[in-house]
N, C-alpha and C. Protein backbone atom coordinates (compact mmCIF):
# COMPACT_ATOMS: atom_id res chain seq x y z
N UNK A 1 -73.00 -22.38 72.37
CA UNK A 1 -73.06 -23.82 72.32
C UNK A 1 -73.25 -24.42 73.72
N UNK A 2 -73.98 -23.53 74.57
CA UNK A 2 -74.03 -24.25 76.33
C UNK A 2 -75.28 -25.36 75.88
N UNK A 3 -76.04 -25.40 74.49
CA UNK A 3 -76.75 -26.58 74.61
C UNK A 3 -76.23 -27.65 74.71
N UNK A 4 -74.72 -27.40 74.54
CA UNK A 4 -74.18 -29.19 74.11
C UNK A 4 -74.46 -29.47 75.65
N UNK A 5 -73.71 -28.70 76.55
CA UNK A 5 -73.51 -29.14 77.94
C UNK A 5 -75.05 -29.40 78.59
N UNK A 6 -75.74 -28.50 78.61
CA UNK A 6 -77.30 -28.37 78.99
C UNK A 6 -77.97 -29.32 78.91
N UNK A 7 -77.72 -29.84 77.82
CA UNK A 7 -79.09 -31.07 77.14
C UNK A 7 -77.99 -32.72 77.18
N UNK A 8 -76.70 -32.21 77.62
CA UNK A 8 -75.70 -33.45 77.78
C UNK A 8 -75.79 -34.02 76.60
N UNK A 9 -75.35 -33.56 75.93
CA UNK A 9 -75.05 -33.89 74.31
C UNK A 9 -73.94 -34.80 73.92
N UNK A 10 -73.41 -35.69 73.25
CA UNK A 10 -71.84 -36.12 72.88
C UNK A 10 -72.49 -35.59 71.94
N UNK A 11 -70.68 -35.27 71.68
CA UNK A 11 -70.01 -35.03 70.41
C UNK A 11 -68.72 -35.82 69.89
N UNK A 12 -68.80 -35.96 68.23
CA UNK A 12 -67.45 -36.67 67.93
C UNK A 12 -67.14 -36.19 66.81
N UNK A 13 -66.00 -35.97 66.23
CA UNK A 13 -65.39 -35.32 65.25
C UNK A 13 -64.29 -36.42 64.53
N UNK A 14 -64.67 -36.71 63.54
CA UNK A 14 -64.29 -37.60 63.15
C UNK A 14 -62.76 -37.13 62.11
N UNK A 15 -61.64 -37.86 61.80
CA UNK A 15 -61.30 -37.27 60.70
C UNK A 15 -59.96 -35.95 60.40
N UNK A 16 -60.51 -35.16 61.30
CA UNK A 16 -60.60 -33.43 61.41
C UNK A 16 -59.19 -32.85 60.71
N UNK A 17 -58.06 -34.15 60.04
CA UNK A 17 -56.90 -33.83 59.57
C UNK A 17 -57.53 -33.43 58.41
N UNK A 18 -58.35 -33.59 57.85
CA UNK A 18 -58.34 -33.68 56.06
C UNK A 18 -58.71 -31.90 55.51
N UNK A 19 -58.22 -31.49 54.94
CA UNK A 19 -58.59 -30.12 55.01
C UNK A 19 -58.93 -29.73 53.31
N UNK A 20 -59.71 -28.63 53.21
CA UNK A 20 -61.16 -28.25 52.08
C UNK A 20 -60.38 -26.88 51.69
N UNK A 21 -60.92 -26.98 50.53
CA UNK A 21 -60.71 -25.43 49.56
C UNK A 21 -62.17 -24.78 49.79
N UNK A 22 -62.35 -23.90 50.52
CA UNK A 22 -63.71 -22.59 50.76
C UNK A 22 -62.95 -21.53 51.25
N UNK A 23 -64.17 -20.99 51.74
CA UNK A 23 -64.00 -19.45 52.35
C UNK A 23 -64.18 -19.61 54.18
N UNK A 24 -63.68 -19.92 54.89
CA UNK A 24 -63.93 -20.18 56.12
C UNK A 24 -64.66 -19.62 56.76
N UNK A 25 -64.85 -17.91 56.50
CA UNK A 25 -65.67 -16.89 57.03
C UNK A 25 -67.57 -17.96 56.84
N UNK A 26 -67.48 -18.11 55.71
CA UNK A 26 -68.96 -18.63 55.42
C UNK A 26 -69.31 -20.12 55.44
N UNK A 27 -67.84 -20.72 55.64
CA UNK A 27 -68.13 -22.51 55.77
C UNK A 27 -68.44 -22.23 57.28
N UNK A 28 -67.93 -21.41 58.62
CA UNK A 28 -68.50 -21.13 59.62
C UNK A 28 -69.81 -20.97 59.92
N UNK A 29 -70.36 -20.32 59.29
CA UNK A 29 -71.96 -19.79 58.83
C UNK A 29 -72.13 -20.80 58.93
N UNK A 30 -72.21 -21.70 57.61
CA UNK A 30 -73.33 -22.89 57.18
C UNK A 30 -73.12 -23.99 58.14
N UNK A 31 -72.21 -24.29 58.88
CA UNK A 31 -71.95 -25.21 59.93
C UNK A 31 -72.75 -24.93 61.03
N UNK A 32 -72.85 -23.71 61.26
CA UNK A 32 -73.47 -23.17 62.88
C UNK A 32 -74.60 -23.08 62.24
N UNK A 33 -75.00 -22.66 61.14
CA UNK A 33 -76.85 -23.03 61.04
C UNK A 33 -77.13 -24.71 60.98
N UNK A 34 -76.58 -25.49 60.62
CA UNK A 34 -76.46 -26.99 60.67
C UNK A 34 -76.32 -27.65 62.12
N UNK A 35 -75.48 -27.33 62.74
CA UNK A 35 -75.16 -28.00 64.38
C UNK A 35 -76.08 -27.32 64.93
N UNK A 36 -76.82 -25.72 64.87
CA UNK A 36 -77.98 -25.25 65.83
C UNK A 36 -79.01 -26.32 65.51
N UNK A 37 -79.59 -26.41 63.93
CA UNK A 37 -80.84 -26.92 64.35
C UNK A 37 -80.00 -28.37 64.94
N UNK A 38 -79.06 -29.07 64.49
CA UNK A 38 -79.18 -30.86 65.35
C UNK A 38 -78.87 -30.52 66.77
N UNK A 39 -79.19 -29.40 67.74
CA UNK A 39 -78.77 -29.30 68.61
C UNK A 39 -80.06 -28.60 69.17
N UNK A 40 -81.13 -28.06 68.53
CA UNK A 40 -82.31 -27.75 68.46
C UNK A 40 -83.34 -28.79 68.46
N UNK A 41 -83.11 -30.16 67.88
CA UNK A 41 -84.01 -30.95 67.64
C UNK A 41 -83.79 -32.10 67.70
N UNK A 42 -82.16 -32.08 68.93
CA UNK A 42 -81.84 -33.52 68.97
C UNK A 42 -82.17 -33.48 70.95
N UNK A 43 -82.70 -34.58 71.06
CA UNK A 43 -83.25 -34.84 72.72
C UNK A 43 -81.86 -35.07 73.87
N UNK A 44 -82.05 -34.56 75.14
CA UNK A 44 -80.98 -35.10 76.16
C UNK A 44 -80.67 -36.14 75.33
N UNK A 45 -79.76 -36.26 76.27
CA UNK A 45 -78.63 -37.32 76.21
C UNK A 45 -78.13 -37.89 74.70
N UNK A 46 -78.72 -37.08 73.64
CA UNK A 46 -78.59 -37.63 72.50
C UNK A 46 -76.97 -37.33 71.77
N UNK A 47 -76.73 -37.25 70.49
CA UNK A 47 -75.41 -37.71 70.03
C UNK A 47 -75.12 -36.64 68.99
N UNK A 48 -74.25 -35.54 68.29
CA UNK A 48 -74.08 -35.28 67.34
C UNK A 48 -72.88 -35.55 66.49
N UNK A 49 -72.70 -36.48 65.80
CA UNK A 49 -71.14 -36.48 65.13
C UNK A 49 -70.70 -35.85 64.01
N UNK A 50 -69.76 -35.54 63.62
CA UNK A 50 -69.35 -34.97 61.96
C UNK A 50 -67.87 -36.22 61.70
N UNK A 51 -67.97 -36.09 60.55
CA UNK A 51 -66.63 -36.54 60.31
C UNK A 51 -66.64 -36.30 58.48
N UNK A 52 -65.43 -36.12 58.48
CA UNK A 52 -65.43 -36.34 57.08
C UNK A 52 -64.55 -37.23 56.50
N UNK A 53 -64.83 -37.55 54.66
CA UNK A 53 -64.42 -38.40 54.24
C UNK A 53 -63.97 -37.99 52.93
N UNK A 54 -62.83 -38.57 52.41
CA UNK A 54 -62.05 -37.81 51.14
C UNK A 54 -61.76 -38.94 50.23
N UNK A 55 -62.10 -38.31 49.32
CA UNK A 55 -62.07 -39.24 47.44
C UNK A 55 -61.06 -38.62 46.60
N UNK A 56 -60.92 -39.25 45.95
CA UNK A 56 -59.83 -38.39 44.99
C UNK A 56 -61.25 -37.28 44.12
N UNK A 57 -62.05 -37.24 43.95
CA UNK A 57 -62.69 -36.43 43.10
C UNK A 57 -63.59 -35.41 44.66
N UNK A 58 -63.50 -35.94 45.49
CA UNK A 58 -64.60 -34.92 46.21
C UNK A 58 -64.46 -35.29 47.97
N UNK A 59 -64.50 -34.51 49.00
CA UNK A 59 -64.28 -34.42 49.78
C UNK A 59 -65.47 -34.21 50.47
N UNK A 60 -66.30 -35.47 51.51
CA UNK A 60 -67.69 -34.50 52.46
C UNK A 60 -67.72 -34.78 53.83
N UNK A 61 -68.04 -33.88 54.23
CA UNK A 61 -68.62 -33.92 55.37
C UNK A 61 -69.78 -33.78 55.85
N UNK A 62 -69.85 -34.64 56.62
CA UNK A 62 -71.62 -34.98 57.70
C UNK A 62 -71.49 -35.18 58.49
N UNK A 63 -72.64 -34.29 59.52
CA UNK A 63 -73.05 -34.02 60.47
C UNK A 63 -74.59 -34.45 60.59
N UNK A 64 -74.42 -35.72 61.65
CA UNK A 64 -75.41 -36.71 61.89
C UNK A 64 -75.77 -36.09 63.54
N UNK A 65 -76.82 -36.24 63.58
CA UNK A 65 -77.60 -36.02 65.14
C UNK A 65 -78.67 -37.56 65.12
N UNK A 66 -79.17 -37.78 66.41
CA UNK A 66 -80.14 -38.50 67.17
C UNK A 66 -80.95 -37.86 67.48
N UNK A 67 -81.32 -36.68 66.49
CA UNK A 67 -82.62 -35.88 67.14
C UNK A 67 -83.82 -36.57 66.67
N UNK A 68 -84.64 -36.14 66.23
CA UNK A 68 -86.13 -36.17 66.26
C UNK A 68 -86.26 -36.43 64.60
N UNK A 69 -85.53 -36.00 64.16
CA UNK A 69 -85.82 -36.78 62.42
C UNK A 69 -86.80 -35.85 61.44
N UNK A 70 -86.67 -35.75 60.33
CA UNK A 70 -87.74 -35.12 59.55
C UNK A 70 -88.56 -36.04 58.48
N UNK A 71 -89.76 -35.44 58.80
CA UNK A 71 -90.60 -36.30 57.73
C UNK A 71 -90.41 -36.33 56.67
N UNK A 72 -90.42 -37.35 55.55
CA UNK A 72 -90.35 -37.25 54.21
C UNK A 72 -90.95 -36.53 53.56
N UNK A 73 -92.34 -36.09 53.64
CA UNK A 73 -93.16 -35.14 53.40
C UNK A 73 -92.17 -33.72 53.29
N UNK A 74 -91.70 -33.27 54.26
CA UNK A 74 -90.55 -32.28 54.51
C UNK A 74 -89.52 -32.17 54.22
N UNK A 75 -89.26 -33.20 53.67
CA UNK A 75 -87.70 -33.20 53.45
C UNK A 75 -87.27 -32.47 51.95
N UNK A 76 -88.11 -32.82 50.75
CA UNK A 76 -88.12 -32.31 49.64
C UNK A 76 -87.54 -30.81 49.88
N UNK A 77 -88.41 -29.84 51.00
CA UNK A 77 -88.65 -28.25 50.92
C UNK A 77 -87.80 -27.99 51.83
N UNK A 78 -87.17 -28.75 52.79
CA UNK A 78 -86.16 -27.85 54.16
C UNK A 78 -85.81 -26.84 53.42
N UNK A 79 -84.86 -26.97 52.29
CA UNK A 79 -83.60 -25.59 51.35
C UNK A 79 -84.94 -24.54 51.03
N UNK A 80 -86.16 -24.90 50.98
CA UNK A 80 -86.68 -23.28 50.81
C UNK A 80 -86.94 -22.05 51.60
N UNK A 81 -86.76 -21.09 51.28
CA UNK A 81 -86.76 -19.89 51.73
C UNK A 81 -88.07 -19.53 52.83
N UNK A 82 -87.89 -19.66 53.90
CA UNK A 82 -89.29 -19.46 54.58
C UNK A 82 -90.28 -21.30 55.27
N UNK A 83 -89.33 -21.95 54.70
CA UNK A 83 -90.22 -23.84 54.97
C UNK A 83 -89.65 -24.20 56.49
N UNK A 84 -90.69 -24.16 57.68
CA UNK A 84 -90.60 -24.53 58.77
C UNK A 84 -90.66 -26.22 59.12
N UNK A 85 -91.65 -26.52 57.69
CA UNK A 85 -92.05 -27.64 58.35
C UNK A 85 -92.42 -28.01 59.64
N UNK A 86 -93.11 -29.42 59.75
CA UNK A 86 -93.80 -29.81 61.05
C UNK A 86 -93.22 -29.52 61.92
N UNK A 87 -92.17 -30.11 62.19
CA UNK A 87 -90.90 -29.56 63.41
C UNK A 87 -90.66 -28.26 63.82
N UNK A 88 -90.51 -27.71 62.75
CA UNK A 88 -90.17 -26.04 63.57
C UNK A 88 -91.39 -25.46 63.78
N UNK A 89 -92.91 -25.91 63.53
CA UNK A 89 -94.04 -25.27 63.74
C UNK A 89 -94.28 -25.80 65.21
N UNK A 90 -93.97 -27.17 65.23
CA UNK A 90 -94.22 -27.82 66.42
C UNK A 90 -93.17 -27.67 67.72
N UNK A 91 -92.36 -27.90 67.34
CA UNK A 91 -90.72 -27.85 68.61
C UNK A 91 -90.24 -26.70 68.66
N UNK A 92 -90.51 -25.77 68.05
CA UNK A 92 -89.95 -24.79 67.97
C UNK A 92 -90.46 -23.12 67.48
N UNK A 93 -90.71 -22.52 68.15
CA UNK A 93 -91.92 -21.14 67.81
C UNK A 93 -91.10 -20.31 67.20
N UNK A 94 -90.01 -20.11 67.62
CA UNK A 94 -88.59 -19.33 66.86
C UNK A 94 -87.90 -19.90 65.76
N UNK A 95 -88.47 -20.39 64.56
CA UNK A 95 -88.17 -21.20 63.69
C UNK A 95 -88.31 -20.25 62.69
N UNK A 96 -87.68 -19.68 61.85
CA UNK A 96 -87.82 -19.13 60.16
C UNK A 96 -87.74 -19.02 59.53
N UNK A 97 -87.00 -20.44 58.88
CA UNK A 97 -87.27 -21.57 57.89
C UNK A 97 -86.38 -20.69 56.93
N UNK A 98 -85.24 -19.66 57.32
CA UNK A 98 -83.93 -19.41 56.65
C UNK A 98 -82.93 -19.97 57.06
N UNK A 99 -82.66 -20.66 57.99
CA UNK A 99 -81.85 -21.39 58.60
C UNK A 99 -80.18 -22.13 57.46
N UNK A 100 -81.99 -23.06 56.97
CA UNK A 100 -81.20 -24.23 55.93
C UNK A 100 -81.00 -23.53 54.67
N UNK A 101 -82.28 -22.60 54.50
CA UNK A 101 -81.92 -21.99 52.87
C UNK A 101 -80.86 -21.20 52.67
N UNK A 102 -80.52 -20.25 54.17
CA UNK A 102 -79.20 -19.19 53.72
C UNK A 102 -78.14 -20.27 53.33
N UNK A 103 -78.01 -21.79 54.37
CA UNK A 103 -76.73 -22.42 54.24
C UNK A 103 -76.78 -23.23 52.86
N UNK A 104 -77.95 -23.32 52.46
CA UNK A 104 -77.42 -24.28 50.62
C UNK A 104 -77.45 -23.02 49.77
N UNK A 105 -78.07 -21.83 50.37
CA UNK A 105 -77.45 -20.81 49.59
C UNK A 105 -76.37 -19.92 48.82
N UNK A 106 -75.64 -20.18 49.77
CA UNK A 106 -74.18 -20.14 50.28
C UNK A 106 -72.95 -21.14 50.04
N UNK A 107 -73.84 -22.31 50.16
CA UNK A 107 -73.19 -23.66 49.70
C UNK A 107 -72.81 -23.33 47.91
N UNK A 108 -73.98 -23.20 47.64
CA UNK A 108 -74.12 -23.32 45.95
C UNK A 108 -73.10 -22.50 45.84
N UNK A 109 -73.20 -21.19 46.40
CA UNK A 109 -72.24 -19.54 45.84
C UNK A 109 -70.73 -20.51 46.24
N UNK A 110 -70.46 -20.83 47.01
CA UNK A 110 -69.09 -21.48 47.39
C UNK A 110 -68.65 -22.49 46.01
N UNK A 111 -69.72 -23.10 45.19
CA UNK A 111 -69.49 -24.56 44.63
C UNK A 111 -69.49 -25.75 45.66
N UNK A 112 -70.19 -25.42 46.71
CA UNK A 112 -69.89 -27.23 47.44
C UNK A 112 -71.91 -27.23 47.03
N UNK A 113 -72.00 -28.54 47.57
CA UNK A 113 -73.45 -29.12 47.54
C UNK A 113 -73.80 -29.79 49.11
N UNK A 114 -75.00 -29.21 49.36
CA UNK A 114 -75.44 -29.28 50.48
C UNK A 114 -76.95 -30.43 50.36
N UNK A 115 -76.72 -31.67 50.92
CA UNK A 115 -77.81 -32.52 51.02
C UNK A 115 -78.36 -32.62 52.38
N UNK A 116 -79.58 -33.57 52.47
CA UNK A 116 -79.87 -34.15 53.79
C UNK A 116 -80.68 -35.26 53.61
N UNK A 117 -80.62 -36.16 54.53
CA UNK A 117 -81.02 -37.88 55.01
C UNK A 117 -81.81 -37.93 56.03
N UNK A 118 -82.77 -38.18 56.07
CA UNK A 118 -83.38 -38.12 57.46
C UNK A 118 -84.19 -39.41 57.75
N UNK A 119 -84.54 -39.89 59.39
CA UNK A 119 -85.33 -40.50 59.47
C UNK A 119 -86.04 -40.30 60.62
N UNK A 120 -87.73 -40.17 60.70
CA UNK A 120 -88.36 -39.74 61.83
C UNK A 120 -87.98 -40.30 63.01
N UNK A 121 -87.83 -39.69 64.44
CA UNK A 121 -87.07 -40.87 65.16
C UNK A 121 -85.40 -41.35 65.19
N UNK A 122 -85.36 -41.27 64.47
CA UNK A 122 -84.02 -41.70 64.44
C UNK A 122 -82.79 -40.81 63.86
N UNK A 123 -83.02 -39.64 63.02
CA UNK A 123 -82.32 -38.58 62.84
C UNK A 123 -82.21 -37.90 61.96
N UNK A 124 -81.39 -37.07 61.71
CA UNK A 124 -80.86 -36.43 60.62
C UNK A 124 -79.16 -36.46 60.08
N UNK A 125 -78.98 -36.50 59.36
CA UNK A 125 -77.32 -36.28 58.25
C UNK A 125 -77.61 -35.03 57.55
N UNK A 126 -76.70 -33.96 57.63
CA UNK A 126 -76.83 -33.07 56.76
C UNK A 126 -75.21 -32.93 56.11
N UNK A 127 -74.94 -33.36 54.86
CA UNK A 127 -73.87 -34.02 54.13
C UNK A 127 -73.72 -32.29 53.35
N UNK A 128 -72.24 -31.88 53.42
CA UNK A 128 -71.42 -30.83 52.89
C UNK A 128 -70.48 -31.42 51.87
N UNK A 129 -70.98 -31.47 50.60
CA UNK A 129 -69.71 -31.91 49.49
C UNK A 129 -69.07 -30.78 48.67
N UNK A 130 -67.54 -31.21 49.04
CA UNK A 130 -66.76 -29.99 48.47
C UNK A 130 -65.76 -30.78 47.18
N UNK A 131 -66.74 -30.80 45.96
CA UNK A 131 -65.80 -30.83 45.07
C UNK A 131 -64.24 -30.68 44.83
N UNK A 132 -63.44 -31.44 44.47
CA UNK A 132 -61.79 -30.64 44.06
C UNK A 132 -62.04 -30.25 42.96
N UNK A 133 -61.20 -29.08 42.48
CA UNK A 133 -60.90 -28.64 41.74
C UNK A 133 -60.14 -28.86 40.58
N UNK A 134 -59.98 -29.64 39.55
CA UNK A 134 -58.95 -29.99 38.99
C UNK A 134 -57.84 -29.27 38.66
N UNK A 135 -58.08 -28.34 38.61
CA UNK A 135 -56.91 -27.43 38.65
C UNK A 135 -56.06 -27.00 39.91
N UNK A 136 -56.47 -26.89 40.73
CA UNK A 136 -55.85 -27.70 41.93
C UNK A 136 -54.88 -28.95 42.32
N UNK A 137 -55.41 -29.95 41.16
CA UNK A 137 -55.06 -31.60 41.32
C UNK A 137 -54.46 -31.62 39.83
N UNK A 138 -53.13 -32.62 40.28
CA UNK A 138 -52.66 -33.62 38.71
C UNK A 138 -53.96 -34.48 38.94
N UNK A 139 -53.35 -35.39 37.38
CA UNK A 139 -54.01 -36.39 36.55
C UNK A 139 -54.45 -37.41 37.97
N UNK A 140 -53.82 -37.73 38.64
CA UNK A 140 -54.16 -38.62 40.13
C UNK A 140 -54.96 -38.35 40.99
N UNK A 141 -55.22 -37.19 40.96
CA UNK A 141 -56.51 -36.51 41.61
C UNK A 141 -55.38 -35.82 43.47
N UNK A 142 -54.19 -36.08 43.45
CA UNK A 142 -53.06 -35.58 44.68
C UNK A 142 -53.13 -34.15 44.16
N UNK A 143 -53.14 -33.51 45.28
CA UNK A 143 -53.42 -31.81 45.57
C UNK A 143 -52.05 -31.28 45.39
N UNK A 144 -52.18 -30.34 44.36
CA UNK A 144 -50.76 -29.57 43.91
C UNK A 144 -50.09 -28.39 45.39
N UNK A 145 -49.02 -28.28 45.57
CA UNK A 145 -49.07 -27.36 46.63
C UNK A 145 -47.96 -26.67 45.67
C-alpha cells in the first residue's frame, strides 16, 4: 500500500465500530482487489474513503475513490471474467480483468452482494452488502449473542 503515500492519497474510514458476519480470510481478498484498483486509477492527491452503514435488515460498505471513473458502456461487464475495459487497456498494461470478477465471485460464495456506481471523472463506489441473517436476529432485527 506505499501507493497511498506515493501518489499522496487521503484516506477515511468511516464507521469502523459496526462489525459483519463473513469469513475474514476472503472479505480481505475482495477488499484488496477493490482499494488496488481505486488506488490504481485514482490520480495524486486524490481521496479514497470507506465507511459503512447498518440497517436492521442489511449492513454495507463502500469504498468511494476520486479516480478516473468508468464509462457506462463498461460498467454493465467490470464482474466478468477477463473485462478490462477502456481503463485497464488504457491506464494500465497489467490489467486482467479478474480483479473484480474473483471479488463478486467470492462475494456471491460468501452471500454478500457486490455492486458499483461510477462516474467518468469523478469516480467510483464499489458498495459490499452483507445481508443479516435472520437467524442470527430476533423479530427486531438486534443481533442475538
Amino acid at each position: 500500500m506505499n501507493l497511498f503515500f506515493s501518489k499522496h492519497i487521503r484516506f477515511t474510514f468511516k464507521n469502523e465500530d459496526i462489525s459483519v458476519l463473513t469469513d475474514s480470510k476472503w472479505l480481505r481478498f475482495i477488499l484488496n482487489q477493490i482499494i488496488t484498483n481505486s488506488l490504481k486509477y485514482t490520480p495524486e492527491n486524490g481521496e479514497i474513503s470507506i465507511s459503512l452503514t447498518d440497517t436492521r435488515k442489511e449492513t454495507t460498505l463502500s469504498i468511494k475513490d476520486t479516480g478516473i471513473g468508468i464509462p457506462k458502456v463498461d460498467l454493465a461487464r467490470v464482474f466478468e471474467k477477463g473485462f478490462t475495459g477502456n481503463n485497464g487497456r488504457q491506464f494500465n498494461q497489467n490489467a486482467t480483468g479478474l480483479g473484480l470478477y474473483l471479488a463478486n465471485q467470492l462475494s456471491q460464495k460468501l452471500g454478500h452482494k457486490l455492486s458499483i456506481d461510477s462516474s467518468v471523472n469523478k469516480g467510483t463506489t464499489v458498495t459490499i452488502t452483507f445481508p443479516k441473517l435472520a437467524y442470527y436476529n430476533d423479530e427486531m432485527g438486534n443481533i442475538l449473542r
